[in-house]
C-alpha atoms as a PDB file:
ATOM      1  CA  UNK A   1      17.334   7.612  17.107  1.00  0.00           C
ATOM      2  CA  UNK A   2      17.234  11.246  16.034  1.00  0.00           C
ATOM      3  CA  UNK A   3      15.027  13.688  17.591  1.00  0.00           C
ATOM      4  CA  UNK A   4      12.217  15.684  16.526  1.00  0.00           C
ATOM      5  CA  UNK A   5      14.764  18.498  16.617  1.00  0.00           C
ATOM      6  CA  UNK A   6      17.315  17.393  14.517  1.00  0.00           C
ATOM      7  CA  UNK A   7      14.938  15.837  11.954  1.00  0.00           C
ATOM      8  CA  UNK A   8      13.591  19.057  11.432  1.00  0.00           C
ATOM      9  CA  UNK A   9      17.429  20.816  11.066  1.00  0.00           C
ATOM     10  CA  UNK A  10      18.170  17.565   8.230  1.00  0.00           C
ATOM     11  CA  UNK A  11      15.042  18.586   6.407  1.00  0.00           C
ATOM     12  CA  UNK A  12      16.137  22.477   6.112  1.00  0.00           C
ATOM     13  CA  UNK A  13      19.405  21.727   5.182  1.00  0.00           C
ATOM     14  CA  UNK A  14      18.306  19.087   2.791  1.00  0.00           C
ATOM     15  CA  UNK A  15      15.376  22.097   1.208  1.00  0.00           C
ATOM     16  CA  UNK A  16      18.303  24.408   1.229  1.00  0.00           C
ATOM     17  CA  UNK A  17      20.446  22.206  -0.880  1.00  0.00           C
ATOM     18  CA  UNK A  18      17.924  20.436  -3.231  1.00  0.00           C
ATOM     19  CA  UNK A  19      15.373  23.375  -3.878  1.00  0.00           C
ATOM     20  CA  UNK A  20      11.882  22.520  -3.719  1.00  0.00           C
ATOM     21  CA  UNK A  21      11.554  21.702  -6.920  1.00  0.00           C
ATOM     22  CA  UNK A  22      14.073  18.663  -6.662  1.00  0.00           C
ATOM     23  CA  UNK A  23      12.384  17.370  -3.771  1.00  0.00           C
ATOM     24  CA  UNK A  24       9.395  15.739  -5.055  1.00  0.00           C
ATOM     25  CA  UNK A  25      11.759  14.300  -8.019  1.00  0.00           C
ATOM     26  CA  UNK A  26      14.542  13.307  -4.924  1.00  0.00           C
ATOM     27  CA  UNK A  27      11.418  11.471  -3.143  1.00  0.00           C
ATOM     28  CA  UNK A  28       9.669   9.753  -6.077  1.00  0.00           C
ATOM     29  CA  UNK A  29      13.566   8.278  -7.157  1.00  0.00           C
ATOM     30  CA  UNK A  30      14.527   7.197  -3.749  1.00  0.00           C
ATOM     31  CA  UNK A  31      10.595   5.516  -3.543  1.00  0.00           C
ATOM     32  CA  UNK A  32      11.425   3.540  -6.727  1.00  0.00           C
ATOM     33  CA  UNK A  33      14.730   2.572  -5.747  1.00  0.00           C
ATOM     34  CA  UNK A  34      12.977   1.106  -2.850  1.00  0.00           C
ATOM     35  CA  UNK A  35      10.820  -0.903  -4.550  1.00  0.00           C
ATOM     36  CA  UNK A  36      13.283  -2.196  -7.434  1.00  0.00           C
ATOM     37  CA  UNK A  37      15.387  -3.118  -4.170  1.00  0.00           C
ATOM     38  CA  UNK A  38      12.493  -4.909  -2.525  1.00  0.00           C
ATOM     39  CA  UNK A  39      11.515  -6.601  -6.182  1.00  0.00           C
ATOM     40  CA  UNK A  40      14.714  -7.624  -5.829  1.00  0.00           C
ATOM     41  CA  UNK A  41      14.844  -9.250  -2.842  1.00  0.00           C
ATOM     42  CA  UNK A  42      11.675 -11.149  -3.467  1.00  0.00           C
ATOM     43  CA  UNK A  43      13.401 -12.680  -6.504  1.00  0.00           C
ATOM     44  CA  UNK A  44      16.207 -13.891  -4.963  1.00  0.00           C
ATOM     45  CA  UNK A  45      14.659 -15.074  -2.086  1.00  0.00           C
ATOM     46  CA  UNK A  46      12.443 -17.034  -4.701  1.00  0.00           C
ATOM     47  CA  UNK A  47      15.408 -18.478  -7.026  1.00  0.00           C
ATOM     48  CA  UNK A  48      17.113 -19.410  -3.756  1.00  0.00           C
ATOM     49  CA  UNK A  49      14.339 -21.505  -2.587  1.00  0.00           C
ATOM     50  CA  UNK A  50      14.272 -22.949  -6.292  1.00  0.00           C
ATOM     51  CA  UNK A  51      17.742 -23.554  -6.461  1.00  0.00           C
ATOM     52  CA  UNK A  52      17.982 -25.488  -3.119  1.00  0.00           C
ATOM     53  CA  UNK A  53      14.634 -27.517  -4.557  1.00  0.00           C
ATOM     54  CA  UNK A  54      16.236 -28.721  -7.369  1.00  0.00           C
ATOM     55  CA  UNK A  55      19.274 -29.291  -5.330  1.00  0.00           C
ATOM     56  CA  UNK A  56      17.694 -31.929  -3.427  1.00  0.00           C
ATOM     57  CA  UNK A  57      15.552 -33.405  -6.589  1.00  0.00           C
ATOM     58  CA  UNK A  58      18.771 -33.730  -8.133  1.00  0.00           C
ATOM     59  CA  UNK A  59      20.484 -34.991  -4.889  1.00  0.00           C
ATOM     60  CA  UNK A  60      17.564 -37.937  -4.597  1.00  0.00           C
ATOM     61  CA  UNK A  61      18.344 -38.734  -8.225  1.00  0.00           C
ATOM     62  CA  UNK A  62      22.034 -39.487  -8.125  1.00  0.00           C
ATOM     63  CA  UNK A  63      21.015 -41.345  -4.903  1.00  0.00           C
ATOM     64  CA  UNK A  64      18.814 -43.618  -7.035  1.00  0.00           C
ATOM     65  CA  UNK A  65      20.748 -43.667  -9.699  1.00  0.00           C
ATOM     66  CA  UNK A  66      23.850 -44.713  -7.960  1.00  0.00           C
ATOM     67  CA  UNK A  67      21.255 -47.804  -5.771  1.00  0.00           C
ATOM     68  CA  UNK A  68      20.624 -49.277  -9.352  1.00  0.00           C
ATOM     69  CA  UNK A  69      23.597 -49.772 -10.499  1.00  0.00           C
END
């Protein structure tokens, strides 16, 4: 984990190289990003638990299916 010293050296050189006007526009994209990533993974984790639902309905219906005939 980086120190207090060398986070302070990343921010200078990142200033230096951005400008402070980019910054705020740097910060807001990389927030966004971070939520469209976390959206993301809350959708997935969602259609997973879907797709492994219907997995087993479907499972239990072949399994009745296949007891009938």
């Amino acid at each position: 984990m980086p120190g207090g010293t060398e986070l302070v050296i990343v921010l200078v050189i990142v200033a230096l190289l951005f400008g402070g006007s980019k910054l705020p526009k740097l910060a807001r994209s990389l927030g966004s990003a971070k939520g469209e990533f976390e959206k993301g993974l809350k959708e997935g984790e969602s259609k997973g638990s879907k797709d492994s639902k219907s997995e087993t309905d479907s499972k239990a219906t072949e399994s009745t299916d296949t007891s009938d005939s």
